[in-house]
PDB file of N, CA and C in Angstrom:
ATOM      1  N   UNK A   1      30.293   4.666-104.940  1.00  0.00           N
ATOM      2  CA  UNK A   1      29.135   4.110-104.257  1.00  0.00           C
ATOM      3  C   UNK A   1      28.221   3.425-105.270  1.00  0.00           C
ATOM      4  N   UNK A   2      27.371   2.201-105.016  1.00  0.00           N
ATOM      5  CA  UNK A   2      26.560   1.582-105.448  1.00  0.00           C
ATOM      6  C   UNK A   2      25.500   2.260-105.833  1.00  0.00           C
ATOM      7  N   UNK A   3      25.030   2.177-107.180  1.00  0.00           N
ATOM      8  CA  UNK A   3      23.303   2.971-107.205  1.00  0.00           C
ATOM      9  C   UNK A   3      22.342   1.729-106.587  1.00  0.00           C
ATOM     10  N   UNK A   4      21.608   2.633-105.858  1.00  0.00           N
ATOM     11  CA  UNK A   4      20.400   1.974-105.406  1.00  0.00           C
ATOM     12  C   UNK A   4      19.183   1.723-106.476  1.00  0.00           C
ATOM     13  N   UNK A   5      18.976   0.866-107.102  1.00  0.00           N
ATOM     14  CA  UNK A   5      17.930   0.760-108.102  1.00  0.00           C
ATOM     15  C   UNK A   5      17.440  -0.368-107.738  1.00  0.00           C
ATOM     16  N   UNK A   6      16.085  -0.223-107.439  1.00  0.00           N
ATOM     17  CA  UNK A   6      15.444  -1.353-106.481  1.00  0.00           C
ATOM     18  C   UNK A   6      13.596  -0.677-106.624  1.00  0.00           C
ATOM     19  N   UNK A   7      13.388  -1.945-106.123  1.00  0.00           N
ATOM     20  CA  UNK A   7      11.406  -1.776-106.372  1.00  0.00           C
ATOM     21  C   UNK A   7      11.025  -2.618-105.306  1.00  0.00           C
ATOM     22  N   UNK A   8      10.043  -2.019-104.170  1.00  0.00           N
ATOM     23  CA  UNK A   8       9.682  -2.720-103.390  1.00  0.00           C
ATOM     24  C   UNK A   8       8.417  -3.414-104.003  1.00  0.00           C
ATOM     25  N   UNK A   9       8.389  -4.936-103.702  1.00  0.00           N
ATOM     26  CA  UNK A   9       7.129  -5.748-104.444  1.00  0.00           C
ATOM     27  C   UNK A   9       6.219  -6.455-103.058  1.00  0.00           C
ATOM     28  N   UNK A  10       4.760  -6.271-103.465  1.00  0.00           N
ATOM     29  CA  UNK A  10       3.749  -6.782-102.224  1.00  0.00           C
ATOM     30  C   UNK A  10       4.152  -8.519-102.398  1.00  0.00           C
ATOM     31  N   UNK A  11       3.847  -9.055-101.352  1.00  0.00           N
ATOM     32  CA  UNK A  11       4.278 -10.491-101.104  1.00  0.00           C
ATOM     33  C   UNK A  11       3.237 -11.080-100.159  1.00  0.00           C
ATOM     34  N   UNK A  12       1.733 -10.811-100.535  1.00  0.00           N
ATOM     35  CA  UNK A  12       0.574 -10.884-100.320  1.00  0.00           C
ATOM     36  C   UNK A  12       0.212 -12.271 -99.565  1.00  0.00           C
ATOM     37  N   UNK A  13      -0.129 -12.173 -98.198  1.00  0.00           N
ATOM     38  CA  UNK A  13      -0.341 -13.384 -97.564  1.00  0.00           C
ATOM     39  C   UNK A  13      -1.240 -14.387 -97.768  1.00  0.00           C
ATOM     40  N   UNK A  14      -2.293 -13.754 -98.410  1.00  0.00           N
ATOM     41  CA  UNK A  14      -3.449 -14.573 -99.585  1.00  0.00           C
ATOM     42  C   UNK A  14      -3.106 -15.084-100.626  1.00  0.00           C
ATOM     43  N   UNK A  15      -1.758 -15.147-101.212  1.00  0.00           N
ATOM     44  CA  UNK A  15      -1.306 -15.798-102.289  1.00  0.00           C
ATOM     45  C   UNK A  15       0.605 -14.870-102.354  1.00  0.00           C
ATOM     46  N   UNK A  16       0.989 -15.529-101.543  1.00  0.00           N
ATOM     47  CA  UNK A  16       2.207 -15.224-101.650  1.00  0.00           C
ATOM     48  C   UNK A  16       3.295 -15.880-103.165  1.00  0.00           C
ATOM     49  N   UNK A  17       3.821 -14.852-103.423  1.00  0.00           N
ATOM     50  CA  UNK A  17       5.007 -15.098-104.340  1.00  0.00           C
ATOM     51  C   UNK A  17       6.200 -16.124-103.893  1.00  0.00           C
ATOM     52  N   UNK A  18       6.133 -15.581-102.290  1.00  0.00           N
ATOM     53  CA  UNK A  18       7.616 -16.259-102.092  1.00  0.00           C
ATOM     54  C   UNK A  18       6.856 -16.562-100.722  1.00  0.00           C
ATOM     55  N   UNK A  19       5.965 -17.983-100.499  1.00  0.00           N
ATOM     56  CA  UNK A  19       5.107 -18.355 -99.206  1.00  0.00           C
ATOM     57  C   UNK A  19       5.878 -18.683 -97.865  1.00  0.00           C
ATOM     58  N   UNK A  20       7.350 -18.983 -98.122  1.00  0.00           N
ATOM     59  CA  UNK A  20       8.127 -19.466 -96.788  1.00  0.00           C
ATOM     60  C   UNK A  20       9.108 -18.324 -96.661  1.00  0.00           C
ATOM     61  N   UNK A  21       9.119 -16.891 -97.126  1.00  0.00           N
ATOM     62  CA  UNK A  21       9.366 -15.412 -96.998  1.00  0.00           C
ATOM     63  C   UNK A  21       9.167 -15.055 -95.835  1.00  0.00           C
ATOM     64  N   UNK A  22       8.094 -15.310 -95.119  1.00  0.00           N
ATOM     65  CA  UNK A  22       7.015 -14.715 -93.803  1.00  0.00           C
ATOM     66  C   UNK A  22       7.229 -12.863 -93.862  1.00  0.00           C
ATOM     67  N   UNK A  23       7.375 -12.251 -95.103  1.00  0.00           N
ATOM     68  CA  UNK A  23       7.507 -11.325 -95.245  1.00  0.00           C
ATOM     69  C   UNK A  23       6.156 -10.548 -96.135  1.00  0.00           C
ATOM     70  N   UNK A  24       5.762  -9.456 -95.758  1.00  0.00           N
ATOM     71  CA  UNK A  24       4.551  -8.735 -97.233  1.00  0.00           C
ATOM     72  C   UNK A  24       5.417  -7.783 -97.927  1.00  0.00           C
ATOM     73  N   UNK A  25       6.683  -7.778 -98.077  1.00  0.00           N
ATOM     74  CA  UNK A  25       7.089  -7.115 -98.996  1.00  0.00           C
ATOM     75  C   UNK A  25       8.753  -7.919 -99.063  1.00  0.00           C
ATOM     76  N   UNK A  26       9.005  -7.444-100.561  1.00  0.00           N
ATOM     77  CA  UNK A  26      10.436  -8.468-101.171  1.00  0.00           C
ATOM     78  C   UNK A  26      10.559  -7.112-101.573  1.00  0.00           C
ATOM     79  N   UNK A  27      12.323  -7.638-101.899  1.00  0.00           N
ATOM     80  CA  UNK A  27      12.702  -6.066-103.008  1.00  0.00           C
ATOM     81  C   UNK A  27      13.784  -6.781-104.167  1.00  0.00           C
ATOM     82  N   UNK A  28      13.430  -6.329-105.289  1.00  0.00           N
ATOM     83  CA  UNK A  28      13.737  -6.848-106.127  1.00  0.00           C
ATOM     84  C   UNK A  28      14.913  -5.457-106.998  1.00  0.00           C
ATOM     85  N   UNK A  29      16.192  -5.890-107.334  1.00  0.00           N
ATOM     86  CA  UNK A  29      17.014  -4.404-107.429  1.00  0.00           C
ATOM     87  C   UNK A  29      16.819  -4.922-109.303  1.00  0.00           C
ATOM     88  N   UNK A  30      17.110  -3.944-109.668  1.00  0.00           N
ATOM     89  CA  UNK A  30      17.023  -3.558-110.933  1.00  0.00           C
ATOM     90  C   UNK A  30      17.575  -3.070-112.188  1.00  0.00           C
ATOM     91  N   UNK A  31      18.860  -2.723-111.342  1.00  0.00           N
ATOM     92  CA  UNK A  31      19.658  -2.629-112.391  1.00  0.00           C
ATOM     93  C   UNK A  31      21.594  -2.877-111.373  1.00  0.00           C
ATOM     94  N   UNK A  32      22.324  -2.718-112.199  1.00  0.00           N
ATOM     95  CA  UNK A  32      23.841  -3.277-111.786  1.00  0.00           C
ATOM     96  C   UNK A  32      24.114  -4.643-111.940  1.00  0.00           C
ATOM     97  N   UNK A  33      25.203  -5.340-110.890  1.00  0.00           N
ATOM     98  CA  UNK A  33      25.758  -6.195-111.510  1.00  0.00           C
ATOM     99  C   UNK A  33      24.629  -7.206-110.614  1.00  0.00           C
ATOM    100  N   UNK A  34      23.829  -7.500-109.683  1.00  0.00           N
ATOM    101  CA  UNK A  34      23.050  -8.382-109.238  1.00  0.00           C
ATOM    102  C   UNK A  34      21.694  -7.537-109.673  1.00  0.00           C
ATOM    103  N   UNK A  35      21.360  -7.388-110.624  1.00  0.00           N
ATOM    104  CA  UNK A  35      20.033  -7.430-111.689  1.00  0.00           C
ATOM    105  C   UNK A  35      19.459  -8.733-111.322  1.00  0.00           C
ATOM    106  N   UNK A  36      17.945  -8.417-111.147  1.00  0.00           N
ATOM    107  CA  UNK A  36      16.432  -9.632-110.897  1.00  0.00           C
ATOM    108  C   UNK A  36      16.943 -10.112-109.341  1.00  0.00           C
ATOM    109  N   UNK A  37      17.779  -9.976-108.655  1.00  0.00           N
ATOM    110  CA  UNK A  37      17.891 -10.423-107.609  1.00  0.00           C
ATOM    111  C   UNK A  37      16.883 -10.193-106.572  1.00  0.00           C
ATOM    112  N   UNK A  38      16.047 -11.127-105.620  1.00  0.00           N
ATOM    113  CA  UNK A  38      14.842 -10.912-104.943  1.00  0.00           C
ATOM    114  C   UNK A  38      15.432 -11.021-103.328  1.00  0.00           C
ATOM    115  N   UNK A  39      14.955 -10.437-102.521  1.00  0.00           N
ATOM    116  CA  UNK A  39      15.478 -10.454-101.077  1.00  0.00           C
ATOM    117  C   UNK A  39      14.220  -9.656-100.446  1.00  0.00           C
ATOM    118  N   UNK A  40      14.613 -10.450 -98.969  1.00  0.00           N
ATOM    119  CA  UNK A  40      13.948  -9.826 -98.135  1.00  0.00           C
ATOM    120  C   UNK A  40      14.846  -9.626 -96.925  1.00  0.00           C
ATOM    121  N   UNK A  41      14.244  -8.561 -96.018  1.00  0.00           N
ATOM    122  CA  UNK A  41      15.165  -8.477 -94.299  1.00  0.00           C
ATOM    123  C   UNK A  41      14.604  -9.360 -93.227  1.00  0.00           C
ATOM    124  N   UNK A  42      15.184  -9.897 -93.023  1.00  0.00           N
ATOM    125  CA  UNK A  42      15.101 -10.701 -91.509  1.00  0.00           C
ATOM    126  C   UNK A  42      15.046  -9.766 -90.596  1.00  0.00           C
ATOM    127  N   UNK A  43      15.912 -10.807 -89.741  1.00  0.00           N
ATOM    128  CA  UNK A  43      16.024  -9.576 -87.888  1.00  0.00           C
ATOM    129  C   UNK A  43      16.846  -8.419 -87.661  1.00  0.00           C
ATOM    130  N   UNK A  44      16.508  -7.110 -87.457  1.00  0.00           N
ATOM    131  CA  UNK A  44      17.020  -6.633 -87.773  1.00  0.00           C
ATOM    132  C   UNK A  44      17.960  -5.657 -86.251  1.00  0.00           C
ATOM    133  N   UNK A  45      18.964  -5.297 -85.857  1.00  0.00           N
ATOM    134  CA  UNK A  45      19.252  -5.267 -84.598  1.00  0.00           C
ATOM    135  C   UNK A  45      20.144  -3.845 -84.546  1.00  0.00           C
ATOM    136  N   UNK A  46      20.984  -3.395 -83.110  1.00  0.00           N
ATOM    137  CA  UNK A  46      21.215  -2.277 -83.251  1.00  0.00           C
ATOM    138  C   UNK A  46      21.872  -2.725 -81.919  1.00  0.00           C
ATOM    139  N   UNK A  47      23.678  -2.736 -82.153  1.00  0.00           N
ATOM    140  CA  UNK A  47      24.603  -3.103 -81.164  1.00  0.00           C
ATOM    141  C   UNK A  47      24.403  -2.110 -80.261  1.00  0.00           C
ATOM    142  N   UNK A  48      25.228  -2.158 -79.026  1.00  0.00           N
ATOM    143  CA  UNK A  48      25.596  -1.119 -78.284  1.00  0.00           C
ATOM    144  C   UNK A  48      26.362  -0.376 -78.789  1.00  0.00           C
ATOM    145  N   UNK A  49      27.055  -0.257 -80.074  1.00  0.00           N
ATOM    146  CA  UNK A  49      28.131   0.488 -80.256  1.00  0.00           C
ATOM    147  C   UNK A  49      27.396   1.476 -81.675  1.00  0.00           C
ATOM    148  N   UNK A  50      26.134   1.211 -81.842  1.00  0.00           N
ATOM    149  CA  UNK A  50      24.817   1.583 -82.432  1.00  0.00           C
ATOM    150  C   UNK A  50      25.563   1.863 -84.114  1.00  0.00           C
ATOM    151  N   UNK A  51      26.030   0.089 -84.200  1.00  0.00           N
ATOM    152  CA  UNK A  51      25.879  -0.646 -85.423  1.00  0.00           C
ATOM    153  C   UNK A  51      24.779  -1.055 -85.979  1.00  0.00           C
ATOM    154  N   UNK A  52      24.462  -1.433 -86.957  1.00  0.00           N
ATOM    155  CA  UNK A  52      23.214  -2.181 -87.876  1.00  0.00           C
ATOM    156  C   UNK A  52      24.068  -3.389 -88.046  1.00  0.00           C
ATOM    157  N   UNK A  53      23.368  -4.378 -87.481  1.00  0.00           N
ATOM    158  CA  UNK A  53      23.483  -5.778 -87.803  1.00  0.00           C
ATOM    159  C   UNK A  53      22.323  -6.319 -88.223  1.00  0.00           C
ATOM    160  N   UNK A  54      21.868  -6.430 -89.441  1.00  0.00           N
ATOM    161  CA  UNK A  54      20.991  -7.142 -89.845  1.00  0.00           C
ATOM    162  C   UNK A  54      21.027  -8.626 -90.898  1.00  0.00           C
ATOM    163  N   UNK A  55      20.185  -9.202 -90.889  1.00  0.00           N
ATOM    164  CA  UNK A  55      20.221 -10.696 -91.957  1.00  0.00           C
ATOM    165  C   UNK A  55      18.857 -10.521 -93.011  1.00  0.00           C
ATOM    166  N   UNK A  56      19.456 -11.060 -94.024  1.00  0.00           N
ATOM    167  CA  UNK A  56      18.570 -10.865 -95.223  1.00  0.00           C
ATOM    168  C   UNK A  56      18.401 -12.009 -95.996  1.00  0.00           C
ATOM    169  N   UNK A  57      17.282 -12.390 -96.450  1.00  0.00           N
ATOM    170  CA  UNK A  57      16.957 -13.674 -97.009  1.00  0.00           C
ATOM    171  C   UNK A  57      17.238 -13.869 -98.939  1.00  0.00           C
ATOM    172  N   UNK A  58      17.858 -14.046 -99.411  1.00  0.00           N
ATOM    173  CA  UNK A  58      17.758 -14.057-101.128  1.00  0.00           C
ATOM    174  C   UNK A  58      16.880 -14.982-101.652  1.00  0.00           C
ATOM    175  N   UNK A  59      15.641 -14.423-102.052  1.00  0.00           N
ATOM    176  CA  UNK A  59      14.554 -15.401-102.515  1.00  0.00           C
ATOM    177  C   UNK A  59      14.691 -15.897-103.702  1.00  0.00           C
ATOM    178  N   UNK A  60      15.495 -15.456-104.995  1.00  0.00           N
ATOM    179  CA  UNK A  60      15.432 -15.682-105.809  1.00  0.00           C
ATOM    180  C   UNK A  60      16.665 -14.900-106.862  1.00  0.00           C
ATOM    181  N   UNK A  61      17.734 -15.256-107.344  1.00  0.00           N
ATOM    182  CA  UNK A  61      19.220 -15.431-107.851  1.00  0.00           C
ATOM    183  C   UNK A  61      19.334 -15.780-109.432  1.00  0.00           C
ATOM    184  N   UNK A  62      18.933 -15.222-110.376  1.00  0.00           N
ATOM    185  CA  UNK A  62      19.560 -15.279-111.360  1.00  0.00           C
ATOM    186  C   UNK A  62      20.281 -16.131-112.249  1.00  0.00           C
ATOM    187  N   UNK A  63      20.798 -16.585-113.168  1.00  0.00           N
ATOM    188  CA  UNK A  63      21.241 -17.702-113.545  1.00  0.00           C
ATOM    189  C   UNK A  63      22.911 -16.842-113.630  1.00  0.00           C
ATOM    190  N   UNK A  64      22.994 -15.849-113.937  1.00  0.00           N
ATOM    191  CA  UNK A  64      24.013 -15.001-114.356  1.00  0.00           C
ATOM    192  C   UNK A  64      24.579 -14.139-113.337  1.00  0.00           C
ATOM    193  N   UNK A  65      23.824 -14.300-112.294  1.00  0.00           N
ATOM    194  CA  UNK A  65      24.411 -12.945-110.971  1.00  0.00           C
ATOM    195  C   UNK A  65      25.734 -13.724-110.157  1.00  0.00           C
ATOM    196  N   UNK A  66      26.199 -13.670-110.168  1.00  0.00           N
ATOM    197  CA  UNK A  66      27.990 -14.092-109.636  1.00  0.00           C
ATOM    198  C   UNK A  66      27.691 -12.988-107.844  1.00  0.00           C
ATOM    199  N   UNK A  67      27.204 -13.938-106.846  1.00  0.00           N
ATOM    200  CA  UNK A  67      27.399 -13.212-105.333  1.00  0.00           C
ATOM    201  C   UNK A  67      28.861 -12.787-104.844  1.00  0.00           C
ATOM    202  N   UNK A  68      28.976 -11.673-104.373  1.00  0.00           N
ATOM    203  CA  UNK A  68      30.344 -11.333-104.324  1.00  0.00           C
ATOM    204  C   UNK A  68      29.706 -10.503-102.678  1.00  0.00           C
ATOM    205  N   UNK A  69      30.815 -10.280-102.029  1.00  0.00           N
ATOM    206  CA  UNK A  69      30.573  -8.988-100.705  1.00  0.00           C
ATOM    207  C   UNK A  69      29.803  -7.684-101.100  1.00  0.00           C
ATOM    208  N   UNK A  70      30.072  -7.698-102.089  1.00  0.00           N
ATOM    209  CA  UNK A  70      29.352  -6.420-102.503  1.00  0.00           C
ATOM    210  C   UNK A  70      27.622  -6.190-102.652  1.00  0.00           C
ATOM    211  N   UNK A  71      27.120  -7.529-103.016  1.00  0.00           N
ATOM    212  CA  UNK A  71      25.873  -7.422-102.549  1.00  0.00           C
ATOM    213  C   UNK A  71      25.460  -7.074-101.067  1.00  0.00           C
ATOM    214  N   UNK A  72      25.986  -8.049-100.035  1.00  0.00           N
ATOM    215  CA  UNK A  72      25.477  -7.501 -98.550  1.00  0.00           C
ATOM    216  C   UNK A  72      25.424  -5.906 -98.685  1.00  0.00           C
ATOM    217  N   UNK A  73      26.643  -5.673 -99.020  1.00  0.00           N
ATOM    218  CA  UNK A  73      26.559  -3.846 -98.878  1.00  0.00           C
ATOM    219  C   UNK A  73      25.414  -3.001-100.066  1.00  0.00           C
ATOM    220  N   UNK A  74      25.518  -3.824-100.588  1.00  0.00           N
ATOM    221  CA  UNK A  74      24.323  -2.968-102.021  1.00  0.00           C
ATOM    222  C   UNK A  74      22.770  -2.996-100.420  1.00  0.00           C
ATOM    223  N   UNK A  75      22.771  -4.263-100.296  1.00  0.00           N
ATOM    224  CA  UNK A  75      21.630  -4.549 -99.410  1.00  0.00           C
ATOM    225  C   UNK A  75      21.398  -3.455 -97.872  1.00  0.00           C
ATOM    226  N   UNK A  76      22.600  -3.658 -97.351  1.00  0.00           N
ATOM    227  CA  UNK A  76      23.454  -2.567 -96.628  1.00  0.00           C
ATOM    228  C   UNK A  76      22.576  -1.401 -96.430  1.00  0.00           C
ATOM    229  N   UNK A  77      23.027  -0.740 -97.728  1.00  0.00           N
ATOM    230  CA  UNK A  77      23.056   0.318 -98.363  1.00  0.00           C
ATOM    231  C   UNK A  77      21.045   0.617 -98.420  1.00  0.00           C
ATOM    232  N   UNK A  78      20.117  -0.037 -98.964  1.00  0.00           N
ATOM    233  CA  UNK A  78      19.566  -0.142 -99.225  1.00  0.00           C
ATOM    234  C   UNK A  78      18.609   0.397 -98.152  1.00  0.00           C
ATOM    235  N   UNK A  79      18.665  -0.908 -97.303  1.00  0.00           N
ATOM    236  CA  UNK A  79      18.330  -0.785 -95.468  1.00  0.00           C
ATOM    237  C   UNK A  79      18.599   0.672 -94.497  1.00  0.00           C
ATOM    238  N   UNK A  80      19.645   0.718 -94.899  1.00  0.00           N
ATOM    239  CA  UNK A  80      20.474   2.682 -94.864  1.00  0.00           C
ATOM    240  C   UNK A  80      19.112   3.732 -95.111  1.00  0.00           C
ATOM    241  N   UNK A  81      18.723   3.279 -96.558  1.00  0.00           N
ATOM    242  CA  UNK A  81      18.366   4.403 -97.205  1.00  0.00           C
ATOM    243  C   UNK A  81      16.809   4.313 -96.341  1.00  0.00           C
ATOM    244  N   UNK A  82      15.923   3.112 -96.265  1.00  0.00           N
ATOM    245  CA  UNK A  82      14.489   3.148 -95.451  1.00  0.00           C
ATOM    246  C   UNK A  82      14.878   3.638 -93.921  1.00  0.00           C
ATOM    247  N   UNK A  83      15.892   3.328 -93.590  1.00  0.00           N
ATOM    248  CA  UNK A  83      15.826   3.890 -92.054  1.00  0.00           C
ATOM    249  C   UNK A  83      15.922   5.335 -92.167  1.00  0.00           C
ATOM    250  N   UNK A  84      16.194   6.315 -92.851  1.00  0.00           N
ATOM    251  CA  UNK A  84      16.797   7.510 -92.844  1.00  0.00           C
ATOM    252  C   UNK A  84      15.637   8.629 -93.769  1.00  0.00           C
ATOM    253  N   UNK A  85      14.859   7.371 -94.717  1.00  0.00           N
ATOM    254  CA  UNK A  85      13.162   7.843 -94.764  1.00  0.00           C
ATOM    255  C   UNK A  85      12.353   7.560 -93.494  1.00  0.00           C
ATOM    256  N   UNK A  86      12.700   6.811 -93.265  1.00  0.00           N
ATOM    257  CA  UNK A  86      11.826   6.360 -91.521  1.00  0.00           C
ATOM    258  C   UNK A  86      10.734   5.673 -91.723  1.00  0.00           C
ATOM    259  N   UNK A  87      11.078   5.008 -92.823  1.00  0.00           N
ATOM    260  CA  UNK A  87      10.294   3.687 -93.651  1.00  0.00           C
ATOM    261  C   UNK A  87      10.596   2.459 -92.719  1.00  0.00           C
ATOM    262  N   UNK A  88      10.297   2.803 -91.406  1.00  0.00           N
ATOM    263  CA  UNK A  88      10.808   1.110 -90.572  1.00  0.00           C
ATOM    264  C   UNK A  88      10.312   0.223 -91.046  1.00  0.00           C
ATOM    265  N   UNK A  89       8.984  -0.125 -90.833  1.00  0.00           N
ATOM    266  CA  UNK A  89       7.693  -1.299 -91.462  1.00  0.00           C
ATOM    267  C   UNK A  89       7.659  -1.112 -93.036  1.00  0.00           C
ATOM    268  N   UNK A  90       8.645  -0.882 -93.598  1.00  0.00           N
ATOM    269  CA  UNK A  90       9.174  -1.182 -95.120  1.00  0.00           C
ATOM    270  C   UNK A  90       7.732  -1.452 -95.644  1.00  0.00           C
ATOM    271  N   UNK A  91       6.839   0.182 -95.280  1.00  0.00           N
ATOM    272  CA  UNK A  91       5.918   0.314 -96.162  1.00  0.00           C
ATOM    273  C   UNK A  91       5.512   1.232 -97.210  1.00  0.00           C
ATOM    274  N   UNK A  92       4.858   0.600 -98.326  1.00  0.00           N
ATOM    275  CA  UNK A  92       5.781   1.425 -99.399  1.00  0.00           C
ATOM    276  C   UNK A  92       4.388   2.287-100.084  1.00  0.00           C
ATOM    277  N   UNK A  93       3.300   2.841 -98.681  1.00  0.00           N
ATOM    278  CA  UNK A  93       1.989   3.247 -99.052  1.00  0.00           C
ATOM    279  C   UNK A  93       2.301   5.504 -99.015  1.00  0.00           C
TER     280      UNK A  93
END
């Protein structure tokens, strides 16, 4: 399994980092093979067959990070871990 090493960052609507985000928080992971990578979650949904289908935005990519399948699931994974704190509104107070 993937380590989760990640930092949720404010994305402040008074001076946004990432202004076409429409998000107040990015997450930026921190260590592994997509290191500095910036993302946020889009829409996030829940089949009848009570799958997670969600979409995620990559704000910002590295000169060196090579995207492979394995990110969605690092991301996946990630999304996993706030629903199961019951961190819905991915707030990080």
């Amino acid at each position: 399994m993937m380590t989760l090493n990640y930092i949720i960052k404010p994305n402040p609507k008074n001076n946004p980092v990432y202004p076409y985000a429409r998000t107040d928080y990015y997450f930026e992971i921190v260590d592994g093979d997509f290191t500095g990578i910036h993302f946020s979650f889009g829409e996030i949904d829940i089949t009848i067959n009570k799958e997670i289908v969600f979409d995620y935005n990559l704000l910002y990519i590295p000169e060196q990070v090579i995207l492979t399948q394995e990110l969605k699931e690092l991301i996946g994974n990630i999304l996993l871990e706030h629903i199961e704190r019951g961190n819905y509104e991915l707030d990080t107070k």
